[in-house]
Structure formats: structure tokens, C-alpha cells
Protein backbone atom coordinates (compact mmCIF):
# COMPACT_ATOMS: atom_id res chain seq x y z
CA UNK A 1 6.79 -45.26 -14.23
CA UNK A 2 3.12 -45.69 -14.56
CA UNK A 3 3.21 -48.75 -12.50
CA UNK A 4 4.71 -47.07 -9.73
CA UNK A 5 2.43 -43.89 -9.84
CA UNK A 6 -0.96 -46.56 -9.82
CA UNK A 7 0.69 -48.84 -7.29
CA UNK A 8 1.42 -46.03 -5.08
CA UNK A 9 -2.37 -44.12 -5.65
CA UNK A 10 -3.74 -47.59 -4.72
CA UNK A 11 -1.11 -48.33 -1.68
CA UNK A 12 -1.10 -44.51 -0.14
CA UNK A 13 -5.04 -43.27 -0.29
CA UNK A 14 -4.62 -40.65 2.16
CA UNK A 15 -1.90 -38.95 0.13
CA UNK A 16 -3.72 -38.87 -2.98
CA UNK A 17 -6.89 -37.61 -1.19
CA UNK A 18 -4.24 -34.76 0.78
CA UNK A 19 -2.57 -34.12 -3.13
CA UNK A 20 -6.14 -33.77 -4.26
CA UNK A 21 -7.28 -31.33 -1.90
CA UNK A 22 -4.84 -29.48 -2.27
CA UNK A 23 -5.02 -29.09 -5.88
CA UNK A 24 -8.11 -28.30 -5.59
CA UNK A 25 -7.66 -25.56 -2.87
CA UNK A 26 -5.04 -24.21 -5.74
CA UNK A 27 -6.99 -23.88 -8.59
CA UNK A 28 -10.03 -22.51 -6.06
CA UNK A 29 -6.77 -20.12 -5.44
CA UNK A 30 -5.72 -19.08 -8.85
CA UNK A 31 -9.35 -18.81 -10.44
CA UNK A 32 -10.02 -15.77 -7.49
CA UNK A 33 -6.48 -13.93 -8.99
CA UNK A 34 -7.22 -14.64 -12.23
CA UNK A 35 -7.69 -11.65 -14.89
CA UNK A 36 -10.51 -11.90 -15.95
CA UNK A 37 -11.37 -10.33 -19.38
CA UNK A 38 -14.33 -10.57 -22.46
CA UNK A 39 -12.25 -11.11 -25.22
CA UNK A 40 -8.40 -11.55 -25.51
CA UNK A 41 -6.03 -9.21 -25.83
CA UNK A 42 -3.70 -10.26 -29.38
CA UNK A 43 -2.17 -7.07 -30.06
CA UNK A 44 1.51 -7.29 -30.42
CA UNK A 45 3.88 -5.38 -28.22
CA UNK A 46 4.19 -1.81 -29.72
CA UNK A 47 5.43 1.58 -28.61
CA UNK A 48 3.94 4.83 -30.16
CA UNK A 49 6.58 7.76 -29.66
CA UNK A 50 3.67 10.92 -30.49
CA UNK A 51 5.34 14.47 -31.30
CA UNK A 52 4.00 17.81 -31.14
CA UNK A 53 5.05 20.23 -33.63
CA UNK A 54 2.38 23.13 -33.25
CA UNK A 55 1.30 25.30 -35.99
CA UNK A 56 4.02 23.62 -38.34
CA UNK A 57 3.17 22.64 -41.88
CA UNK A 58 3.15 18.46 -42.58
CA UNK A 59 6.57 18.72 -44.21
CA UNK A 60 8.19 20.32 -42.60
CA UNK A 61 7.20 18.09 -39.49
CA UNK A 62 7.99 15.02 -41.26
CA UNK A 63 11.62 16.51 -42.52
CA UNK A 64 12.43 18.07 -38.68
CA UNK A 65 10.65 15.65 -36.38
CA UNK A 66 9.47 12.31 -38.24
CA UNK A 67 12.96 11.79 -40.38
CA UNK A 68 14.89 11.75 -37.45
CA UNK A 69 12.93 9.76 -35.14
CA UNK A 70 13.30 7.02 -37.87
CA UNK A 71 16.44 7.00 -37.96
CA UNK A 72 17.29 7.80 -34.12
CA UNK A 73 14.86 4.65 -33.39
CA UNK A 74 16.13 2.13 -36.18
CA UNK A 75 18.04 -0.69 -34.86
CA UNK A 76 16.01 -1.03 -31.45
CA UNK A 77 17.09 -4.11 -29.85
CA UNK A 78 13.93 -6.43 -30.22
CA UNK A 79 12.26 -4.31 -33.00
CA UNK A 80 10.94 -6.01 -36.10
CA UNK A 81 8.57 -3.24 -37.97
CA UNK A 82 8.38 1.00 -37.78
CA UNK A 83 5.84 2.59 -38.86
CA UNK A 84 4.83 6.65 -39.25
CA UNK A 85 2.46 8.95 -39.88
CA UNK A 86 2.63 12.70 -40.20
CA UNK A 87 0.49 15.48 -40.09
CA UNK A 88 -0.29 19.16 -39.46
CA UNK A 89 1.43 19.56 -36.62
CA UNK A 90 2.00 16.52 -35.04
CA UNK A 91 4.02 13.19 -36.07
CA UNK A 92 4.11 9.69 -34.41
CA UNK A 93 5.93 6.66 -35.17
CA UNK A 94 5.10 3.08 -34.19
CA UNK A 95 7.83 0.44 -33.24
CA UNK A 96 6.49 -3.16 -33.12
CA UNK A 97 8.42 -5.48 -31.15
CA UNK A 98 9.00 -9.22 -30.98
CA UNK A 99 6.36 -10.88 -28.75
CA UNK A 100 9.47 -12.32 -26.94
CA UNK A 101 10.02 -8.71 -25.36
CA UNK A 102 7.99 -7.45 -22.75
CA UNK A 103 6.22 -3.86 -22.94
CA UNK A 104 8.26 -1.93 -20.19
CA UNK A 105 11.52 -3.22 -21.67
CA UNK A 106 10.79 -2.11 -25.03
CA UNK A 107 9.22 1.67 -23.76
CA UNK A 108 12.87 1.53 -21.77
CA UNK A 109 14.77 0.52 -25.22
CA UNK A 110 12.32 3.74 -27.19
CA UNK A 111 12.98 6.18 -24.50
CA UNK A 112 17.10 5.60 -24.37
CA UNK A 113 17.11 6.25 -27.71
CA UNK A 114 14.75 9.62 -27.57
CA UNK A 115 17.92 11.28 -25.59
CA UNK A 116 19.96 11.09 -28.43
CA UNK A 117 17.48 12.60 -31.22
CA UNK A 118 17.55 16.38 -31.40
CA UNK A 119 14.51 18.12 -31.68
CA UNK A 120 13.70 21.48 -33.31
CA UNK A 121 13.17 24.36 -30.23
CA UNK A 122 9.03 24.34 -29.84
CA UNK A 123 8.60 20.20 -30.58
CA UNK A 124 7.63 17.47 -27.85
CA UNK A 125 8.00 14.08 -28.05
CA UNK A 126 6.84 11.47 -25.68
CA UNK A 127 5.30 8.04 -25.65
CA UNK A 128 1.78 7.15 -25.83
CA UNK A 129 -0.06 5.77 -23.22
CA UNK A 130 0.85 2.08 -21.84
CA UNK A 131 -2.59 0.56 -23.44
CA UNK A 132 -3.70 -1.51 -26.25
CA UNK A 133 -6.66 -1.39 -28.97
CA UNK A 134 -9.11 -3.23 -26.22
CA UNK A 135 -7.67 -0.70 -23.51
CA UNK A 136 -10.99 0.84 -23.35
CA UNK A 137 -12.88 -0.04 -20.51
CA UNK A 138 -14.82 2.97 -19.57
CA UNK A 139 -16.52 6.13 -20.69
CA UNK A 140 -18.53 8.95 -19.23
CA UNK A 141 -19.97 12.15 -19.98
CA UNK A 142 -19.57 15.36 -17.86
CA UNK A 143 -23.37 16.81 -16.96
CA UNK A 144 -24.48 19.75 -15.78
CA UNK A 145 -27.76 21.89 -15.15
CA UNK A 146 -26.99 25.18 -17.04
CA UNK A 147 -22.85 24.59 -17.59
CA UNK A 148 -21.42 25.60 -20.52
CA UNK A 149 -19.16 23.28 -22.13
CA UNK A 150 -16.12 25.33 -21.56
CA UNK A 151 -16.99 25.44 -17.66
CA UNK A 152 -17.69 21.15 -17.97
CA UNK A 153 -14.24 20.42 -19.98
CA UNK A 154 -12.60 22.42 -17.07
CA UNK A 155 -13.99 20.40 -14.31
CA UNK A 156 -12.65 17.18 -16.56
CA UNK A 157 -9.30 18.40 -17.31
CA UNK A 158 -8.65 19.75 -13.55
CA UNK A 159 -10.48 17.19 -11.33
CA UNK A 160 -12.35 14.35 -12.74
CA UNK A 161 -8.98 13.18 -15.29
CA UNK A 162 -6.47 13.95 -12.37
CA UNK A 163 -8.34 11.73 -9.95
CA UNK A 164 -9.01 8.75 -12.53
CA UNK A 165 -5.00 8.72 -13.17
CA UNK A 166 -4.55 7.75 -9.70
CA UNK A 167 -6.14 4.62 -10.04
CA UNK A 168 -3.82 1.75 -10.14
CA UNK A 169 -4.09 0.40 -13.35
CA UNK A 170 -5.57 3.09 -15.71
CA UNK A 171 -2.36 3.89 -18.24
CA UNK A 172 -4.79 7.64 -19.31
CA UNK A 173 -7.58 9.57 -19.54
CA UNK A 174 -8.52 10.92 -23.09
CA UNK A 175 -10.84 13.87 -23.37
CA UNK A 176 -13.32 14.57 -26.11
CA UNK A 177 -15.51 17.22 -26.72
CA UNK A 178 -15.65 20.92 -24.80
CA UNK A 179 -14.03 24.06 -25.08
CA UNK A 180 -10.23 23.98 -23.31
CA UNK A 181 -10.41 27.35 -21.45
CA UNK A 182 -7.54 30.17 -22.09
CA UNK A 183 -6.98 33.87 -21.27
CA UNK A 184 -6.72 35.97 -24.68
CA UNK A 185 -4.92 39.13 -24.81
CA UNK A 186 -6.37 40.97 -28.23
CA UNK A 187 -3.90 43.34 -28.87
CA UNK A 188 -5.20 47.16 -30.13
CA UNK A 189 -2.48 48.02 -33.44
CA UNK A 190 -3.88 51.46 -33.76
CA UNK A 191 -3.53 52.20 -29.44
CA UNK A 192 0.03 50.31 -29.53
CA UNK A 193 1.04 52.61 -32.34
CA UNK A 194 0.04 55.86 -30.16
CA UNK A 195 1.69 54.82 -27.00
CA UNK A 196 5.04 53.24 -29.01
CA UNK A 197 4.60 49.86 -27.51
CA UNK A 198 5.40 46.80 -29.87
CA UNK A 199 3.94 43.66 -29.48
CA UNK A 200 7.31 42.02 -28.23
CA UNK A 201 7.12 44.28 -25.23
CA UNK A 202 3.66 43.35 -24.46
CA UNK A 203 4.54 39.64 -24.53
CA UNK A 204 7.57 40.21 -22.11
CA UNK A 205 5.40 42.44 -20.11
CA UNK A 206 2.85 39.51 -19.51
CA UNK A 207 5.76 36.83 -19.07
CA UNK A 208 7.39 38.94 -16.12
CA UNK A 209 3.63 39.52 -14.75
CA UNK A 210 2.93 36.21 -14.54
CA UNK A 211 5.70 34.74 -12.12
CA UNK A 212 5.61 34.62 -7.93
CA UNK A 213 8.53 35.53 -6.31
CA UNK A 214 10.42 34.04 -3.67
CA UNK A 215 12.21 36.02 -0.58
CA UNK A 216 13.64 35.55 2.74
CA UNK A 217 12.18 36.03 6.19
CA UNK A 218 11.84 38.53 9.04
CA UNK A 219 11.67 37.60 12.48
CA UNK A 220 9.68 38.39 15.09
CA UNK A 221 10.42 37.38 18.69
CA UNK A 222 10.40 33.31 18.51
CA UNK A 223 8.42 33.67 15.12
CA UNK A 224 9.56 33.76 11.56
CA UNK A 225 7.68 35.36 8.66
CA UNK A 226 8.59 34.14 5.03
CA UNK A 227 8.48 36.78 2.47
CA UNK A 228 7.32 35.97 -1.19
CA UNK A 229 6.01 38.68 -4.03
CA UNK A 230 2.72 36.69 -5.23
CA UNK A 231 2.03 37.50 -9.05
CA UNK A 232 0.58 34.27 -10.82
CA UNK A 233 -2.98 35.84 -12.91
CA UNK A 234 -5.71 34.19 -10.96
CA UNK A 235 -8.65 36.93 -13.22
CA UNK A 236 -8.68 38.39 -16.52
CA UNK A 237 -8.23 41.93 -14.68
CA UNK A 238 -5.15 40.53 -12.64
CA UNK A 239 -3.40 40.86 -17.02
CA UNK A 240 -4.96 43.97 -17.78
CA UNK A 241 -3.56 45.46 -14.77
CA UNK A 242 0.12 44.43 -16.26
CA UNK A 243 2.50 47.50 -16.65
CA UNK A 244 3.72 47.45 -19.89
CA UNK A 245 5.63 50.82 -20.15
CA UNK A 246 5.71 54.06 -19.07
CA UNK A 247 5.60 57.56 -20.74
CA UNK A 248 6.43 60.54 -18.81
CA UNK A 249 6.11 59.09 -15.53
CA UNK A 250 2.72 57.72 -16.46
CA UNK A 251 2.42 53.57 -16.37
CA UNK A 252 0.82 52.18 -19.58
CA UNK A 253 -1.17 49.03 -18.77
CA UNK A 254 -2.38 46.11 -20.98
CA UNK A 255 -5.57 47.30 -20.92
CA UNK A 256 -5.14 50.26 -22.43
CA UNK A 257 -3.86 48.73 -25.71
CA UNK A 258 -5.43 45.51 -25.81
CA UNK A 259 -8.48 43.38 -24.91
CA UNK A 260 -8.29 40.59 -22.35
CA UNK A 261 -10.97 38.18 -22.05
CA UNK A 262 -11.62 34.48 -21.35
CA UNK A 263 -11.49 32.47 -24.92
CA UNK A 264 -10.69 28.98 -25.61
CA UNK A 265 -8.29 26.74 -27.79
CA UNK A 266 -9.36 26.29 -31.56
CA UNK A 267 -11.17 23.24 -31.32
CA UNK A 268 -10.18 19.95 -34.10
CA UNK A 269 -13.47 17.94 -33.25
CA UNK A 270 -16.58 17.90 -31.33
CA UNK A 271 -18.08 14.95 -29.36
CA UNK A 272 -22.06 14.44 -29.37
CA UNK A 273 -24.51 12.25 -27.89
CA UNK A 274 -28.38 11.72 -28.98
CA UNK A 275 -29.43 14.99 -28.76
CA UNK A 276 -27.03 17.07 -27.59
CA UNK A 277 -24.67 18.60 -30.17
CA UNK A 278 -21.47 19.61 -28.34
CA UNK A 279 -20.46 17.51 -24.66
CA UNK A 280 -17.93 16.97 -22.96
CA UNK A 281 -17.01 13.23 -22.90
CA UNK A 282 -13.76 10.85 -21.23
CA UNK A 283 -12.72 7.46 -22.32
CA UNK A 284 -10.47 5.80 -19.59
CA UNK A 285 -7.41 3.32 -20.92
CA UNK A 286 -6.64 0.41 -18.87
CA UNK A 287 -2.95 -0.41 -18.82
CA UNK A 288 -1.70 -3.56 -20.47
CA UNK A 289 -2.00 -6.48 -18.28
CA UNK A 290 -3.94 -5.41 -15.66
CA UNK A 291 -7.46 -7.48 -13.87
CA UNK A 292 -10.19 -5.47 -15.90
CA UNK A 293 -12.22 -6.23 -13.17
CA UNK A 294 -10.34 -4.72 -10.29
CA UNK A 295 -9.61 -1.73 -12.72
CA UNK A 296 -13.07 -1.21 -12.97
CA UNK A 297 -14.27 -1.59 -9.32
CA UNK A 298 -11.58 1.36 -8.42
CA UNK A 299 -12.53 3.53 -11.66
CA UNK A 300 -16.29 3.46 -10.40
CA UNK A 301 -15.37 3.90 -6.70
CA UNK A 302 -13.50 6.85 -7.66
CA UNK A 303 -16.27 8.07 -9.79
CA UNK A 304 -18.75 8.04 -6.84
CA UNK A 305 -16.23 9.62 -4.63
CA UNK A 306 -15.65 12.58 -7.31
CA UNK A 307 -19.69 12.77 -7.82
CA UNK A 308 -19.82 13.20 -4.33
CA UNK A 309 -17.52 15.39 -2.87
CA UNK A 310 -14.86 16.73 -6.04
CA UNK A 311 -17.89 18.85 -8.10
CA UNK A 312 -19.87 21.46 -7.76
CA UNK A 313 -23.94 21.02 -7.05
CA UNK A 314 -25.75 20.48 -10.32
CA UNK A 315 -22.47 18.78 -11.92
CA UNK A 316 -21.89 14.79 -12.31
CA UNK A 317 -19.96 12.07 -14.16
CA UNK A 318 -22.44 10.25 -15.93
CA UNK A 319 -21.00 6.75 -17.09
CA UNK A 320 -21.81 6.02 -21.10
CA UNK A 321 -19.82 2.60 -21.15
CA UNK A 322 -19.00 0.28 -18.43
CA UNK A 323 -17.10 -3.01 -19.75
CA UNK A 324 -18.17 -4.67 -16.23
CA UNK A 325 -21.43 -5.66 -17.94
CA UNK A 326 -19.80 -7.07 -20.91
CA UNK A 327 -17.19 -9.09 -19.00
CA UNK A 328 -20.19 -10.70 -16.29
CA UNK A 329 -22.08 -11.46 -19.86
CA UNK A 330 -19.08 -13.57 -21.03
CA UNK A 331 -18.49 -15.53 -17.96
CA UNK A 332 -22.16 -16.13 -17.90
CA UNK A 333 -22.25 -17.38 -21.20
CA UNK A 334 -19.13 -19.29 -20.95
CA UNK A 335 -19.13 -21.12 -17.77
CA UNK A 336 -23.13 -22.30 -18.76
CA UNK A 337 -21.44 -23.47 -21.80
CA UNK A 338 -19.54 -25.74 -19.60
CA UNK A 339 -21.49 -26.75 -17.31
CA UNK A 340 -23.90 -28.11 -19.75
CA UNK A 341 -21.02 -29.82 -21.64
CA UNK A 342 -19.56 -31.52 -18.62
CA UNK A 343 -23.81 -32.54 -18.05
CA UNK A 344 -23.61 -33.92 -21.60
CA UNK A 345 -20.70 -35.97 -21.69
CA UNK A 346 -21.46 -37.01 -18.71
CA UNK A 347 -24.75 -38.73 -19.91
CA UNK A 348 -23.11 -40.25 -22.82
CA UNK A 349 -20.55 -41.87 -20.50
CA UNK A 350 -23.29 -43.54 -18.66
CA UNK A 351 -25.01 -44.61 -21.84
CA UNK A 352 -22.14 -46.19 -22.95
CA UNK A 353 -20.11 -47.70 -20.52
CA UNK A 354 -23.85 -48.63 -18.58
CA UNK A 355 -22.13 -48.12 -15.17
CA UNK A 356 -22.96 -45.23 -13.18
CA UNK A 357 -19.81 -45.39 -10.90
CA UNK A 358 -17.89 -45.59 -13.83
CA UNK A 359 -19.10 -42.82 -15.68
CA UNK A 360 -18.90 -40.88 -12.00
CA UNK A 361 -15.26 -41.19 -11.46
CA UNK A 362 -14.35 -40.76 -15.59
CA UNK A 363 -16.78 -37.05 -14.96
CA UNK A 364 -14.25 -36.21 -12.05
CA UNK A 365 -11.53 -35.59 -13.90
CA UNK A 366 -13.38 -32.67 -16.42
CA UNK A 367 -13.97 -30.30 -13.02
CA UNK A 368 -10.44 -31.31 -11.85
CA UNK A 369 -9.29 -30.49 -15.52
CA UNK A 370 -10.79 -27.11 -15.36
CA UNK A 371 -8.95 -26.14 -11.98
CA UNK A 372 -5.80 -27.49 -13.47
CA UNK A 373 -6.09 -24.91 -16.57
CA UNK A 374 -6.95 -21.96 -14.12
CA UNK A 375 -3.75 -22.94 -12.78
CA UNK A 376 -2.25 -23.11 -15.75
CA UNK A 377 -3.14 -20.07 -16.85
CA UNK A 378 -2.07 -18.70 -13.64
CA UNK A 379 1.18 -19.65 -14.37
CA UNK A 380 2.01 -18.64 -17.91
CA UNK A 381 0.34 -15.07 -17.24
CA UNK A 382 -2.85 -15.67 -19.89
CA UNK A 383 -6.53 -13.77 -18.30
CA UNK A 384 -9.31 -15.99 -18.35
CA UNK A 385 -11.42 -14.89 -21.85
CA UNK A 386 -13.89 -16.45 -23.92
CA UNK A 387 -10.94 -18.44 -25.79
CA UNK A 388 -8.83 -19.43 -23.39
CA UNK A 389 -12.03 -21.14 -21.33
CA UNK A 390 -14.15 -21.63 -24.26
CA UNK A 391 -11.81 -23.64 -25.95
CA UNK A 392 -11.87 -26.51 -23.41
CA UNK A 393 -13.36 -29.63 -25.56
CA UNK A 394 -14.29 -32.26 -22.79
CA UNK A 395 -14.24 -35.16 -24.70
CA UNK A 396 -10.74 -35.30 -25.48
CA UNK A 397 -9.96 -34.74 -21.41
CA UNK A 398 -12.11 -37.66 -20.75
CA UNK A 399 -10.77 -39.81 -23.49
CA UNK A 400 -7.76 -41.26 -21.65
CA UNK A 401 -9.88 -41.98 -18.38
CA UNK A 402 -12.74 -43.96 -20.47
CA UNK A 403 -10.17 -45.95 -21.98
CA UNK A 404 -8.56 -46.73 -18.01
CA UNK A 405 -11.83 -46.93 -16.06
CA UNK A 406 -13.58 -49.25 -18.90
CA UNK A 407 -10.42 -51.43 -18.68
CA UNK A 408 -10.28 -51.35 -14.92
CA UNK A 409 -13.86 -52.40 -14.95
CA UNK A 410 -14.10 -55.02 -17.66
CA UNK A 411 -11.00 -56.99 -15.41
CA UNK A 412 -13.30 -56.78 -12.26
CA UNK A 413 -16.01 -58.16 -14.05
CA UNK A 414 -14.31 -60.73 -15.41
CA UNK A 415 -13.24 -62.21 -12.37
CA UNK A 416 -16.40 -61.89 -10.85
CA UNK A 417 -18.23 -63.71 -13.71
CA UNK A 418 -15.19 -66.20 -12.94
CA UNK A 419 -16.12 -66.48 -9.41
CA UNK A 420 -12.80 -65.77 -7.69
CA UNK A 421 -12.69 -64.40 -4.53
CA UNK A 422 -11.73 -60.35 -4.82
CA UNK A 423 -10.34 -59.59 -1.22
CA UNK A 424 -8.55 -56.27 -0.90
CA UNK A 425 -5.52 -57.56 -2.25
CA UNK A 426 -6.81 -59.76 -5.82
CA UNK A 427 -8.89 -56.18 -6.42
CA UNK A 428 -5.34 -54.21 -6.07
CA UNK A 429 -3.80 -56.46 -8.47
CA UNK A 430 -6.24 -56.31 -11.12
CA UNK A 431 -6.65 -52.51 -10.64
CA UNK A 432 -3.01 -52.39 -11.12
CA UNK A 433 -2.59 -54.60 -13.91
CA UNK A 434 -5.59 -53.04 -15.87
CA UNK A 435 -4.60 -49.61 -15.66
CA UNK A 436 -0.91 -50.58 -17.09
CA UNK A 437 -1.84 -52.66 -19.77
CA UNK A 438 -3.40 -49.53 -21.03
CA UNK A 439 -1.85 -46.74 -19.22
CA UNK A 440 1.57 -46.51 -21.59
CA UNK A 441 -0.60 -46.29 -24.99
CA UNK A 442 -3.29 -43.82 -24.00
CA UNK A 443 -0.23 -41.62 -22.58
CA UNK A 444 1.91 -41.98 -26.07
CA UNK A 445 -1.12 -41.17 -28.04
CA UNK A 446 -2.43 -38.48 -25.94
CA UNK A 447 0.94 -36.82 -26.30
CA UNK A 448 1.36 -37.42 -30.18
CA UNK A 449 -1.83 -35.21 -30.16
């Protein structure tokens, strides 16, 4: 087989120089759509299922919500380890999966078997995002010239987060820091007492209050005008207009039992940077698999687009951590890794076989090596990182060619010390014979490797 593969390489030239272009236009090809990332990603393939069990104590969210999870989720096809963790008010459990299975076929598996757990009235369970431990490749903070932080977390939960989600290839958007905005309705006991009204009326009150209704339509000529009752709170006065009962003809409003102002959520945490004690900060999650790169170009294109024209004057999205600098770092420092390498060894092969066309065409095959593992990597689905390129070790590639060429070459100078006459042909034959002689070892002990 090697025989025939040198004979024809030596007999057809212009294929191997078409073959060879080629292959080289293809790695050129797969390098440009490879992912590229700084590190890789080794996490196994996991899916968090994260419930929601608000203002319950941690037993009794591990006994109604954790408990049956486990057991709902136990026998997942592809599942080798569950693991959970409860809390006040929240529970999540973590199925790892055998590297065999891919992500979206074990989140399928996890949420077929969510249908059939029943949860307590008030609990939510869902799956976390599509991401992994290295999944962050972005943060910013929300600024703003005389913005409170309740007023900043707004314009993150309501703009800046909804427009980053649209980016193909970010799985979220977590949130830190900030005051999440709500309407409180403070509730008066001695005024409710006086006017009769409990406090279950005053929640149905607000609940019918806060609805729009739909109607039909009345026409006019060729025209038709739809009819709907509009009655969604837009204003803290739009609740304290609410009719909660009447007495004696006479309507009794929310405001006249309770207070209604604009309050916020009972913070957990708080987010600070330098200085500044309380800000508003987001961290965006790539999903798994995705080009970091192009990920990053469309996060920071949509960040400029959203500084530009999605917030008011005085308020920006100020970027903390950008993994683009990180990634270009790695490249740099790997590719001048290589470079140098492929310089070095390809010194020492002209030291020591003391030919410089020799040591030429055993250095081709190290750049033709490299576009053969971009291809390779192309192919099994592995991003370009600082292991997969950093672990190229040239002098092994160029082993099996030093043992060829010098072989090649020590038969051509043999015959010339010998004085016979190399035409085309004679140099064929010797070309041929050299690289067999040698050709079937270097190949068995290349593979026993």
C-alpha cells in the first residue's frame, strides 16, 4: 500500500499539488469556523431543575418540592449522579449525565419527567439556563447621572436584559444589585375596621381593578370601532382610585383605608464596585457550544445599539468584563508559541541532517499538520483553546518525515558518490525504493504510539 501511494505521488505531480491545495484551502476553511475559546470547556453534561417555593420554611421545601423531584427524576435515561440542595424558599436538583448524551437530549429527558411530578399550588419549577461554569463571557454595570438604583435595575430588567436575550447564542441574563420596583398597598387596620372592609375584600378589589376588558365593535358607515374597558394600573393613584365597597350609596376607595406607594422587593444581596456601595450590575451566559467570539461581537453590537437609542439621556451600559480580550491574549500567546517552535525545529533539522532542502520539505509537513488538526477539530466538534492547540509537540509530527527524507537523501547520495547517471527515471526508483524500505516501520511505530 505504501508503494502504491509513493509510486503514484511521484508518477501523478499535478494531483498531489491539486490534493494539496485543496487541503490547504480546507483547513484555511475550517480555522475561519472554528470556535474559538481561552480555555476549554470540561464540565460534564448537567441539567439544574431550580424551584421556587416563596416564603416557605427549608423543610418543608425539601419534603413538598425537593423529595419528589428526586424521585420523579430518578431513573433518567443517560443519568449517572443527582444531586440537591435546599433552602429557604427555593430547591434545585442537579442531574449529571453521561458525556455520551448530548445537552438538549438530556434537558428533553428532565423536562418529560417534570409533567409527571406534582407540585404544591404557589411552587415553580423550571430548568436553569443552557450554560456552563465558563458561560460567563460578559458583564456590565448600569450608570446613570442622578438615578437611583431602583430607577437603573428597571431599565435592566425591562430593556437592557430583554434585548441581550435576543442575541443568538446568550442562554441568560443574570441581574445583581438594585432595587426590583413594586406597587405597595399598606393597608390602614384601624380605617378598615370603621368602614367593615376586610383585607380579603381589598385584595379582590385590586385583582378585579387590575384587568382590561375586551368587547365587540360598533360600526360606523364603512368603519368599525372595537370596544375594550382599559383597567391595567399604569400610577400609584390609578390603585387608590379602586372601589372597594360601598356604604349607603357612598363608594369606599383604597385610599381611604390604605396607603399606596412605590416600594420594592426585599432585597437577598447587594452588588458593589470600588466606590460605590449599591449598583446595579448584569453578567451575560453564553450557551453551551456556541463561537465565544461571534457571541461577543453581537452582545457588544447590541450594547451600542441599546446605549444609543433604548435609554434615556444620562443612562448607559458600562461594560466591567469583556472575555474578547482574554480570548485575543490566548491566541496571541499560543500561535507565537508555535511559530517559534516550528522556527526551532526547523533549525535543528538543518543542523542535523546539513541539507537545507531537506530540512525545507521535512518543515512542510508541521504547517500542513496544523491545518490538518483545525480540520480535525472541525470535525469532531472540539473549539480551538489553549489545549487543544497548545498541545501540538512538533517533533513527534516531524519524526516520521526525518526518518523518510534522510533515507531518500542518503540513496541519492550514494549513487552520486557512485557516479551513475540519475535521469528522471534512476531518481524515481531510488525515491521509491527509499521511502519503502522505511515507510512500513515508521508507520507501525508511529501508530503503536
Amino acid at each position: 500500500m505504501i508503494k502504491r501511494i509513493v509510486s503514484f505521488s511521484l508518477y501523478q505531480p499535478l494531483f498531489i499539488a491539486l490534493g494539496v491545495a485543496l487541503f490547504i484551502g480546507g483547513g484555511i476553511w475550517a480555522f475561519k469556523n472554528l470556535p474559538v475559546e481561552a480555555f476549554p470547556d470540561v464540565t460534564d453534561t448537567q441539567v439544574t431543575v431550580i424551584s421556587l417555593f416563596p416564603g416557605r420554611a427549608a423543610e418543608e421545601v425539601e419534603k413538598q418540592i425537593t423529595i419528589p423531584l428526586e424521585v420523579g427524576l430518578s431513573g433518567v435515561p443517560g443519568a449517572v449522579r443527582m444531586f440537591s440542595h435546599t433552602q429557604f424558599g427555593l430547591s434545585f436538583v442537579m442531574l449529571t449525565f453521561d458525556d455520551r448524551y448530548s445537552g438538549y437530549f438530556a434537558r428533553q429527558q428532565v423536562v418529560e419527567r417534570l409533567r409527571e411530578v406534582d407540585m404544591p399550588e404557589g411552587a415553580q419549577a423550571q430548568l436553569a439556563p443552557f450554560s456552563t461554569a465558563i458561560g460567563e463571557i460578559y458583564r456590565y454595570r448600569m450608570k446613570g447621572d442622578k438615578v437611583s438604583p431602583r430607577e437603573l435595575r428597571t431599565y435592566q430588567d425591562w430593556v437592557v436584559s430583554r434585548q441581550l436575550r435576543l442575541v443568538p447564542g446568550v442562554a441568560d441574563v443574570v441581574t445583581l444589585g438594585g432595587l426590583v420596583k413594586q406597587y405597595e398597598v399598606r393597608p390602614d387596620p384601624a380605617r378598615m375596621r370603621d368602614y367593615k372592609v376586610t383585607l380579603s375584600q381589598l385584595s379582590q378589589a385590586i385583582q378585579r381593578g387590575n384587568a382590561n376588558a375586551g368587547g365587540s365593535y360598533v360600526e360606523q358607515g364603512r368603519q368599525q370601532f372595537l370596544i375594550r374597558g382599559i383597567g391595567l394600573f399604569t400610577s400609584p393613584e390609578d390603585i387608590g382610585n379602586v372601589v372597594v365597597a360601598e356604604r349607603g350609596g357612598t363608594p369606599i376607595l383604597v385610599k381611604d383605608i390604605a396607603q399606596v406607594a412605590i416600594g420594592a422587593v426585599p432585597r437577598q444581596g447587594v452588588a458593589g464596585q470600588d466606590d460605590d456601595d449599591d449598583v446595579v450590575t448584569g453578567v451575560v451566559l453564553m450557551r453551551r457550544g456556541e463561537n465565544p467570539s461571534e457571541v461577543l461581537k453581537a452582545v457588544r453590537a447590541t450594547i451600542d445599539q441599546v446605549n444609543d437609542t433604548g435609554l434615556p439621556a444620562g443612562v448607559k451600559v458600562v461594560p466591567i468584563y469583556d472575555r474578547t480580550w482574554l480570548i485575543g491574549k490566548t491566541l496571541t500567546t499560543v500561535f507565537t508559541n508555535l511559530v517559534e517552535g516550528a522556527l526551532l525545529v526547523s533549525i535543528v533539522l538543518w543542523m542535523f541532517l546539513g541539507n537545507l532542502r531537506a530540512a525545507a520539505i521535512v518543515a512542510v509537513t508541521i504547517p500542513l499538520a496544523l491545518l490538518a488538526t483545525f480540520l480535525g477539530l472541525t470535525f469532531i466538534g472540539i473549539p480551538a483553546n489553549l489545549l487543544s492547540l497548545g498541545a501540538m509537540d512538533f517533533g513527534i509530527i516531524v519524526d516520521g518525515a526525518v526518518i523518510v527524507v534522510e533515507n531518500i537523501f542518503g540513496k541519492l547520495t550514494a549513487a552520486v558518490h557512485d557516479r551513475e547517471k540519475l535521469d528522471d527515471q534512476r531518481r524515481r526508483s531510488l525515491i521509491l525504493d527509499a521511502a519503502v524500505e522505511v515507510g512500513r516501520p515508521t508507520l507501525f511505530s508511529m501508530l503503536r504510539r
